[in-house]
N, C-alpha and C. Protein backbone atom coordinates (compact mmCIF):
# COMPACT_ATOMS: atom_id res chain seq x y z
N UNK A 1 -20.92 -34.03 25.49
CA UNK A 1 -21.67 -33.84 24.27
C UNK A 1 -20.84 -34.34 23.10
N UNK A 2 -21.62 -35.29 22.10
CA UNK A 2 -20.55 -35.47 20.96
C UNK A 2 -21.44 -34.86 19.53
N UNK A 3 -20.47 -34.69 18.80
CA UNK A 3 -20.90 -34.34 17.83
C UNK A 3 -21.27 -35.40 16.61
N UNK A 4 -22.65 -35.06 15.58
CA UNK A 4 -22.81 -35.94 15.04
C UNK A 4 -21.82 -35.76 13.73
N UNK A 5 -21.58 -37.10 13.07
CA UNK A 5 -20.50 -36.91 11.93
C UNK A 5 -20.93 -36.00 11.06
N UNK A 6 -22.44 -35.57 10.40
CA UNK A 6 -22.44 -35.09 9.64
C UNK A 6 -21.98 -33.71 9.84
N UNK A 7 -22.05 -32.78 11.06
CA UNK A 7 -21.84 -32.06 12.08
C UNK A 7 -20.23 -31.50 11.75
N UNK A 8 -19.53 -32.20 11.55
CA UNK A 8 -18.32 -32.21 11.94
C UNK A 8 -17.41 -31.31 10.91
N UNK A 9 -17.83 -31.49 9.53
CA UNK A 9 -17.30 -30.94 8.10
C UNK A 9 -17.46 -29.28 8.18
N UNK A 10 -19.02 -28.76 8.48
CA UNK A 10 -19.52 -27.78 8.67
C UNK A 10 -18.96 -26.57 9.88
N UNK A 11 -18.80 -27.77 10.94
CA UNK A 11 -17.68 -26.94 12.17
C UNK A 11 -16.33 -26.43 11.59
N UNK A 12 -15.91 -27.99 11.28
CA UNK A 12 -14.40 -27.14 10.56
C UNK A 12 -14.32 -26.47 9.92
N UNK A 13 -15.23 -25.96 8.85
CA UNK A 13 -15.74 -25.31 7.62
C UNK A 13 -15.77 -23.85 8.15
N UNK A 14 -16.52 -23.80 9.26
CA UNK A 14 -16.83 -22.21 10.23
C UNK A 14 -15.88 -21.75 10.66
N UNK A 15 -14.90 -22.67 11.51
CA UNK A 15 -13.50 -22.32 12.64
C UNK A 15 -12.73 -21.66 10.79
N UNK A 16 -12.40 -22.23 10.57
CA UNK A 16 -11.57 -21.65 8.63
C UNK A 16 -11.76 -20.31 8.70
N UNK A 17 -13.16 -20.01 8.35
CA UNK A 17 -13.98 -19.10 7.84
C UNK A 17 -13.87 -18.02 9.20
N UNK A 18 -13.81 -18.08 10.38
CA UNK A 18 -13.37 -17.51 11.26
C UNK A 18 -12.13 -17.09 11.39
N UNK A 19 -11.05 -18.05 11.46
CA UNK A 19 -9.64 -17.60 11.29
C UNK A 19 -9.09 -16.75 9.76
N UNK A 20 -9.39 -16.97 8.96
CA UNK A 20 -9.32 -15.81 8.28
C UNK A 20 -9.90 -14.77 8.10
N UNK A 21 -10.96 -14.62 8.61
CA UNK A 21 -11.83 -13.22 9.17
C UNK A 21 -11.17 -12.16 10.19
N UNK A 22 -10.81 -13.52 11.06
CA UNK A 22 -9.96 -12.34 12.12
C UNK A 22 -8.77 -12.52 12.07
N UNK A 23 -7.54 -13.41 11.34
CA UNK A 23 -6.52 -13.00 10.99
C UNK A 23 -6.20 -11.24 10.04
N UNK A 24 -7.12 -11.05 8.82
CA UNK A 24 -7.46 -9.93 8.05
C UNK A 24 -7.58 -9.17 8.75
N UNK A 25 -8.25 -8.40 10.11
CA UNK A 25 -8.40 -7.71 10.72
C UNK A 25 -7.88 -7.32 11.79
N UNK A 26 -6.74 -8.34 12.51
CA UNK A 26 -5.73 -8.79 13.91
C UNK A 26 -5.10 -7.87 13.83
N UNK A 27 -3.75 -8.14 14.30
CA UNK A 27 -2.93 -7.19 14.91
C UNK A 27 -1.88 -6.25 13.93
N UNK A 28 -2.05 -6.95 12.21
CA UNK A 28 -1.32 -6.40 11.42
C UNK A 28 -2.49 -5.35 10.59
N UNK A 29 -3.51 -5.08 11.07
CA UNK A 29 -4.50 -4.62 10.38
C UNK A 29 -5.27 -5.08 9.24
N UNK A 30 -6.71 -4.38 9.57
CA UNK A 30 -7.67 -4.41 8.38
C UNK A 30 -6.60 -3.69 6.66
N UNK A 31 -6.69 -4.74 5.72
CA UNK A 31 -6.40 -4.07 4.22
C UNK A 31 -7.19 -4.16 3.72
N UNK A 32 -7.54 -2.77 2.69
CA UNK A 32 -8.37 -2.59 1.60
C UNK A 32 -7.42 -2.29 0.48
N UNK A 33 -8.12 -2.44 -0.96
CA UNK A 33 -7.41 -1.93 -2.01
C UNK A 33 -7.13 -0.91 -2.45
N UNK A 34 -5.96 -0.25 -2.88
CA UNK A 34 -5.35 0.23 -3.24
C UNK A 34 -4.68 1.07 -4.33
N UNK A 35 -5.15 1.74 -5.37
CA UNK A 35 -4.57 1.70 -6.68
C UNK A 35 -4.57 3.48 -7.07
N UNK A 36 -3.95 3.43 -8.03
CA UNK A 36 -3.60 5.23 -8.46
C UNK A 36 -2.95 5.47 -9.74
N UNK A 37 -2.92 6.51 -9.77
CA UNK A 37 -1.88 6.97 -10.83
C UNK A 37 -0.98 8.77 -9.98
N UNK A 38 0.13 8.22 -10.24
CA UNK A 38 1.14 9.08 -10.07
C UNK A 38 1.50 10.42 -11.48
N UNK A 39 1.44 11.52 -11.25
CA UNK A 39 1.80 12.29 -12.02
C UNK A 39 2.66 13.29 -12.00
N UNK A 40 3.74 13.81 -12.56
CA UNK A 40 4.35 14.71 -12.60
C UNK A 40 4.09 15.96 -13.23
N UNK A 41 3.32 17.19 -12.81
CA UNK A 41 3.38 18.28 -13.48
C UNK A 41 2.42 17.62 -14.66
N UNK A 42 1.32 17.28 -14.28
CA UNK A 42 0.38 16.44 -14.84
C UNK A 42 0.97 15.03 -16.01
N UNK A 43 2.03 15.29 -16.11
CA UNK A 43 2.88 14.20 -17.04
C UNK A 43 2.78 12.62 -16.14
N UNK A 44 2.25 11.87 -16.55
CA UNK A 44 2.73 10.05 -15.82
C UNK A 44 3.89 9.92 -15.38
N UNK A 45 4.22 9.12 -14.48
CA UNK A 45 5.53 8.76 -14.10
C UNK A 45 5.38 7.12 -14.07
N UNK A 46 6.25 6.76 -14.90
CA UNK A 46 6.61 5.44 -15.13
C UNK A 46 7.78 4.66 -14.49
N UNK A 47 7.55 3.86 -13.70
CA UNK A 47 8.99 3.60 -13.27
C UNK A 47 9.39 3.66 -11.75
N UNK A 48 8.51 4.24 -11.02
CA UNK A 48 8.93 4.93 -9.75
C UNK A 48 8.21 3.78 -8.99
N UNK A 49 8.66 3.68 -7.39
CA UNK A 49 7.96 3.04 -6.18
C UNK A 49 7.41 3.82 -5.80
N UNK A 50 6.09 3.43 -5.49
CA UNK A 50 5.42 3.87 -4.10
C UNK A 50 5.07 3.92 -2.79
N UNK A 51 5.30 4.20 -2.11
CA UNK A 51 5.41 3.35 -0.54
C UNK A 51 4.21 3.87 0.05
N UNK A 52 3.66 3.61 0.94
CA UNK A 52 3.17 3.99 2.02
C UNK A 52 3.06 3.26 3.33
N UNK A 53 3.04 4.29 4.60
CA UNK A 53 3.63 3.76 5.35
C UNK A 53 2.80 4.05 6.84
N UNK A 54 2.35 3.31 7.20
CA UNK A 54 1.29 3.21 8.73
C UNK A 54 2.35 4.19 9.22
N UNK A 55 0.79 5.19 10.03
CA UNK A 55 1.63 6.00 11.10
C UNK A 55 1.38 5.00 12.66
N UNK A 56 0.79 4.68 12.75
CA UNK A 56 0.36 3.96 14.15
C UNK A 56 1.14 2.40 14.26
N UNK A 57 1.61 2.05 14.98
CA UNK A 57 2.35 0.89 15.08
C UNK A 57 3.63 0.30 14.19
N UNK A 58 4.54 1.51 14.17
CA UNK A 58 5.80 0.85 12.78
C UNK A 58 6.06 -0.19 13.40
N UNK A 59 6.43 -1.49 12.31
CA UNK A 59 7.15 -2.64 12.36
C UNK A 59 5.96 -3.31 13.22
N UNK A 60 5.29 -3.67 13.26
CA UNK A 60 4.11 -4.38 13.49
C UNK A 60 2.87 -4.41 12.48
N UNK A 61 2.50 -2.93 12.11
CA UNK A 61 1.37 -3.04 10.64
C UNK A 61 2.05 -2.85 9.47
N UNK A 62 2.09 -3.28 9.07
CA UNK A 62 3.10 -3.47 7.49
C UNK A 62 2.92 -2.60 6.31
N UNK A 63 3.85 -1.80 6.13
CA UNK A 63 3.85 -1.09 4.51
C UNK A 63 3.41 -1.70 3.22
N UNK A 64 3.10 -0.72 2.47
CA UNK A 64 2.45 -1.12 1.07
C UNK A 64 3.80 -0.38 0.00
N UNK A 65 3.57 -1.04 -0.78
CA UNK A 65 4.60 -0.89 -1.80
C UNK A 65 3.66 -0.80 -3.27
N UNK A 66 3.99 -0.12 -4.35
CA UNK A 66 3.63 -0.47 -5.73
C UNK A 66 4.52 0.01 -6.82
N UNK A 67 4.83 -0.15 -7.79
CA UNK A 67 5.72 0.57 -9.00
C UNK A 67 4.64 0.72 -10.08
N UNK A 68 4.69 2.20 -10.76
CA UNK A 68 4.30 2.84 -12.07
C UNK A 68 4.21 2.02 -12.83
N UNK A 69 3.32 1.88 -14.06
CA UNK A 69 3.69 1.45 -15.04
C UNK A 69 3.75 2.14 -16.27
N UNK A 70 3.63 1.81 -17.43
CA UNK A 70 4.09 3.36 -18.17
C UNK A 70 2.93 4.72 -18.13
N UNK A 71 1.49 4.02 -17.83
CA UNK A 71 0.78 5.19 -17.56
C UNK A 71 0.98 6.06 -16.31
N UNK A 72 1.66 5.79 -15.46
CA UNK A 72 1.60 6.32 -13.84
C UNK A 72 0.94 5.36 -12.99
N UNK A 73 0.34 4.28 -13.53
CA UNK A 73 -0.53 3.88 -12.39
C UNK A 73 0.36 2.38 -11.48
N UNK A 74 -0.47 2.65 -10.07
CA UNK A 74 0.28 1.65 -9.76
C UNK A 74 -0.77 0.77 -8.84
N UNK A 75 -0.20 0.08 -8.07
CA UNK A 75 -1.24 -0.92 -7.30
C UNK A 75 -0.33 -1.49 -5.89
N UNK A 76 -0.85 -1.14 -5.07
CA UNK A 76 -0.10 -1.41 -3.27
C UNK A 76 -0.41 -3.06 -3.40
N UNK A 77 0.36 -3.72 -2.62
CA UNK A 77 0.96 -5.06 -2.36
C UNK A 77 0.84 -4.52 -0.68
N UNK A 78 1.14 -5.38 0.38
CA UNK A 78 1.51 -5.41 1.46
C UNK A 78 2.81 -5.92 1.30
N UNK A 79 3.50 -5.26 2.76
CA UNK A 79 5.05 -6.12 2.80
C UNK A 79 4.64 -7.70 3.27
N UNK A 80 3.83 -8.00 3.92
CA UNK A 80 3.28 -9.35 4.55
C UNK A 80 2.49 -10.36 2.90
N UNK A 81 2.57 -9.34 1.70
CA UNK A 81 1.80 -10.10 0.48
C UNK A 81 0.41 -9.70 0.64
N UNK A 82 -0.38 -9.36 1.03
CA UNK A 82 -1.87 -8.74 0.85
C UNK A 82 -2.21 -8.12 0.01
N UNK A 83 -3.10 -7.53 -0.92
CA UNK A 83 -3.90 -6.36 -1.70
C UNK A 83 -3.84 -5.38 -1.13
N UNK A 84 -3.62 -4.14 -1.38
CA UNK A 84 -3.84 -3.17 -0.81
C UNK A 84 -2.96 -2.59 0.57
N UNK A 85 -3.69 -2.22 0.83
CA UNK A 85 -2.66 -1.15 2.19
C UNK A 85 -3.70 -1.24 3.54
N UNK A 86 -2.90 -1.11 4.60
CA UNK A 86 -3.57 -1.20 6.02
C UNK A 86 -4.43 -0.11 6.14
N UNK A 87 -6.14 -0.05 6.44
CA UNK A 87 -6.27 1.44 6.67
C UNK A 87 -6.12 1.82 7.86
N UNK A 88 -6.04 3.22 7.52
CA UNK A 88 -6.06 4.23 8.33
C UNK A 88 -4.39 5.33 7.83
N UNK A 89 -3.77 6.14 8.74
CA UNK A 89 -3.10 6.94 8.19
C UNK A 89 -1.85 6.65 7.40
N UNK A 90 -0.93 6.93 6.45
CA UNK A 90 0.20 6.81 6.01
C UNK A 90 0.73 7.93 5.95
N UNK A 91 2.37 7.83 6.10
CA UNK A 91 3.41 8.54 5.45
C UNK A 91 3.47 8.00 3.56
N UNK A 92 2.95 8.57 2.89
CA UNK A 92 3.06 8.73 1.34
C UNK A 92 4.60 8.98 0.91
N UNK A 93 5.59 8.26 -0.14
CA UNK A 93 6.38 8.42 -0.38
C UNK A 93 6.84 8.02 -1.88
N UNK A 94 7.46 8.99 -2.87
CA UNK A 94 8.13 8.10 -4.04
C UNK A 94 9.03 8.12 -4.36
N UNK A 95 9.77 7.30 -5.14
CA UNK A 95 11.27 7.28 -5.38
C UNK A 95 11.80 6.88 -6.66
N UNK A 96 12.17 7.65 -7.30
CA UNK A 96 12.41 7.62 -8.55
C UNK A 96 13.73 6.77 -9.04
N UNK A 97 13.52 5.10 -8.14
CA UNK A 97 14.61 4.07 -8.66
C UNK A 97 13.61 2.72 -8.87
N UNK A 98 14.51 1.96 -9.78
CA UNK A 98 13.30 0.67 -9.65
C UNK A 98 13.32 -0.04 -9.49
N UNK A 99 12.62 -0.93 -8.97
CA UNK A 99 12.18 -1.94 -7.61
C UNK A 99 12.86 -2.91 -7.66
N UNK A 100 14.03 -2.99 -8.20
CA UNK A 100 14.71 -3.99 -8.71
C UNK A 100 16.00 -3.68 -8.47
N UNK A 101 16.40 -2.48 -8.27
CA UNK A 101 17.87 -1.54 -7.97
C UNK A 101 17.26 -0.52 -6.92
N UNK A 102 17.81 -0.91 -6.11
CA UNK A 102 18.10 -0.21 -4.55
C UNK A 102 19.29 0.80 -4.80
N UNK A 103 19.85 1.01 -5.72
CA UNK A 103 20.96 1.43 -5.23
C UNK A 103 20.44 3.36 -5.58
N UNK A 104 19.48 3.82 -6.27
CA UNK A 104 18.84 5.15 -6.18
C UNK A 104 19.37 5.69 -7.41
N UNK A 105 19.35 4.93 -8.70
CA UNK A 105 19.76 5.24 -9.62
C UNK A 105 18.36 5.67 -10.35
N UNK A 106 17.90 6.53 -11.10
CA UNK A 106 17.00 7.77 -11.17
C UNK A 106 15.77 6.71 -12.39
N UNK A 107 14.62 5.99 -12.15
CA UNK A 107 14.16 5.64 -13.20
C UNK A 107 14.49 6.59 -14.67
N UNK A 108 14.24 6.53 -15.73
CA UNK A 108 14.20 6.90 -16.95
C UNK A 108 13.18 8.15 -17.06
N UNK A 109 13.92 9.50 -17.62
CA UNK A 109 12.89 10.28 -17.50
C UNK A 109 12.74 11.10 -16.05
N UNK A 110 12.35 10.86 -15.46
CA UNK A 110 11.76 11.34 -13.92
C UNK A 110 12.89 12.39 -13.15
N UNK A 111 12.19 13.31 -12.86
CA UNK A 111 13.18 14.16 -12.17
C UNK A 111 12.03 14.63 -10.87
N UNK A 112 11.73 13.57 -9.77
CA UNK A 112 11.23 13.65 -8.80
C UNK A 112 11.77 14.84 -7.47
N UNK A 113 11.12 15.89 -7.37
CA UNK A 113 11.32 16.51 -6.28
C UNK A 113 12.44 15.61 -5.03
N UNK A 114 13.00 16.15 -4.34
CA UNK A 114 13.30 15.16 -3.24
C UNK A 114 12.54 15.19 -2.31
N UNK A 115 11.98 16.41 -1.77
CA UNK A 115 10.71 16.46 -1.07
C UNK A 115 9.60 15.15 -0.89
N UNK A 116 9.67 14.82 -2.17
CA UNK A 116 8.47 13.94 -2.43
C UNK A 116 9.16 12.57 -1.97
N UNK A 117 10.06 12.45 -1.54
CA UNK A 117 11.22 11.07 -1.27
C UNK A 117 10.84 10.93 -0.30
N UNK A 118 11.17 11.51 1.03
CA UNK A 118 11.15 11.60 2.63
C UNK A 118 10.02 11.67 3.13
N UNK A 119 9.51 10.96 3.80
CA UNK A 119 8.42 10.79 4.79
C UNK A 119 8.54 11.83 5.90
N UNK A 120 7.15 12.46 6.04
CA UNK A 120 7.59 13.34 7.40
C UNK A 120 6.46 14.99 7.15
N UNK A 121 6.77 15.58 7.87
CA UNK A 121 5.89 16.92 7.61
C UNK A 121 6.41 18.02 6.25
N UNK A 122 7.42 17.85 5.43
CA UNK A 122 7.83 18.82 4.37
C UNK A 122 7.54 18.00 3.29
N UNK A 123 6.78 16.81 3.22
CA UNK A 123 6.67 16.13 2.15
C UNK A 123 5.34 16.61 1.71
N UNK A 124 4.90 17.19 0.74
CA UNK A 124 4.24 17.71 -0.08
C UNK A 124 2.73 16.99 -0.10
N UNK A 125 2.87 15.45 0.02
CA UNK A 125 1.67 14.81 -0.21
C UNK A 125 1.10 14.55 1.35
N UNK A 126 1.82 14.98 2.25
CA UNK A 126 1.18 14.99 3.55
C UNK A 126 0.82 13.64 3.81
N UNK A 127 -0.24 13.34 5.30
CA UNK A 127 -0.37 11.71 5.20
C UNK A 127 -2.03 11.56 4.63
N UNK A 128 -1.99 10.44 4.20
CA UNK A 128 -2.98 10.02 3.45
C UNK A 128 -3.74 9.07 4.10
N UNK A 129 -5.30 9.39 4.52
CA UNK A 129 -5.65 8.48 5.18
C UNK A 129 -6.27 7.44 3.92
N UNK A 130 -6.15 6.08 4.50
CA UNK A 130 -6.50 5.19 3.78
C UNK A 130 -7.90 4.87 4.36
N UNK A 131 -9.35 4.93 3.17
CA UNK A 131 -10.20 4.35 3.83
C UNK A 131 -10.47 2.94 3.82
N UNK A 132 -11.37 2.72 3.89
CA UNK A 132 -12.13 0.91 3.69
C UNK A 132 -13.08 0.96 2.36
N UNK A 133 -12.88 0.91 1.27
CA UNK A 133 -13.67 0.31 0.53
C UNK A 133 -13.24 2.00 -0.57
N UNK A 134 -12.17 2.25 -0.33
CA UNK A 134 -12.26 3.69 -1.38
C UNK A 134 -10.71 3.30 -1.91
N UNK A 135 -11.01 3.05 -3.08
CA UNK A 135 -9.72 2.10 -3.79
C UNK A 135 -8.78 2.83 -4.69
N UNK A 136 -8.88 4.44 -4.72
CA UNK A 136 -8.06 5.49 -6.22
C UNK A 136 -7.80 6.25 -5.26
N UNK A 137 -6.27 6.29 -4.96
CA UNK A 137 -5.43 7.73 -4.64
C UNK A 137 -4.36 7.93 -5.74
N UNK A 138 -4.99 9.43 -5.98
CA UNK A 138 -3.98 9.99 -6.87
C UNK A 138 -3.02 10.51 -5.88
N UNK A 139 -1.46 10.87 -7.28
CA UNK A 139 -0.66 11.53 -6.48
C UNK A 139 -0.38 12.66 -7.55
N UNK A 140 -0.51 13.69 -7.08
CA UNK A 140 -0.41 15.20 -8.75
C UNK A 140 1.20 15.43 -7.47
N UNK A 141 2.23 15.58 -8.25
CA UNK A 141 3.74 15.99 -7.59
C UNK A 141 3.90 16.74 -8.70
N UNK A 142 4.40 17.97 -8.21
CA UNK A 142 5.00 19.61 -8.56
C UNK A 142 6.36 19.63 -8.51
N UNK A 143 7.04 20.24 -9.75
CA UNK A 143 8.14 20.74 -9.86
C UNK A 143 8.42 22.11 -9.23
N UNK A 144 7.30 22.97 -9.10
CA UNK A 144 7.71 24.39 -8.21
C UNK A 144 6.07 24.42 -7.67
């Protein structure tokens, strides 16, 4: 069977339109968007990372990252560069250094629980399921 030329633009056009359909959805997961505002004791937090972090498959579905801006709000990135965050469950995490200094020197202001640092069952914000098409998680973090 051959194909006619006009034929030919439209195929390649589909196979495209296919491979990024199911690349988005493959083995690093479906992402949706992402966005929030972080608060302290109802106060904004400016300055801080946000992580979140797939419970199902570490080091294969990729973390989301975002930093505050002076209102609290922030916006997830993928570690792979995507919008948003993989759904389904996360470890929720923040850290009051900025994204620019690793070394855990305290953004400006912020006196973040440590609780709220560590991923795991004593972390306050518990895991957060991420849905498909539901784009605002707040985070309200308590001083007592």
């Amino acid at each position: 069977m051959t194909f006619n030329a006009s034929f030919r633009p439209l195929a390649a056009g589909c196979f495209v339109v296919l491979l990024i359909v199911g690349c988005e959805s493959g083995p690093k997961g479906k992402v949706t968007p992402v966005a929030g505002r972080v608060t302290l004791d109802g106060k904004p937090l400016a300055g801080i990372t946000v992580s979140y972090m797939p419970e199902t498959s570490p080091g294969q579905i990729p973390g989301s990252f975002g930093m505050t801006n002076a209102d609290g709000n922030y916006v997830l990135k993928t570690a792979d560069g995507r919008d948003g965050a993989v759904v389904g469950k996360h470890d929720v995490t923040v850290r009051g250094e900025r994204a620019d200094d690793r070394s855990g020197t305290p953004a400006t202001g912020t006196n973040i629980p440590v609780s709220y640092t560590q991923p795991g069952a004593n972390n306050p914000l518990g895991k957060i399921e991420v849905v498909a098409g539901k784009a605002t998680y707040d985070l309200e973090l308590k001083t007592k």
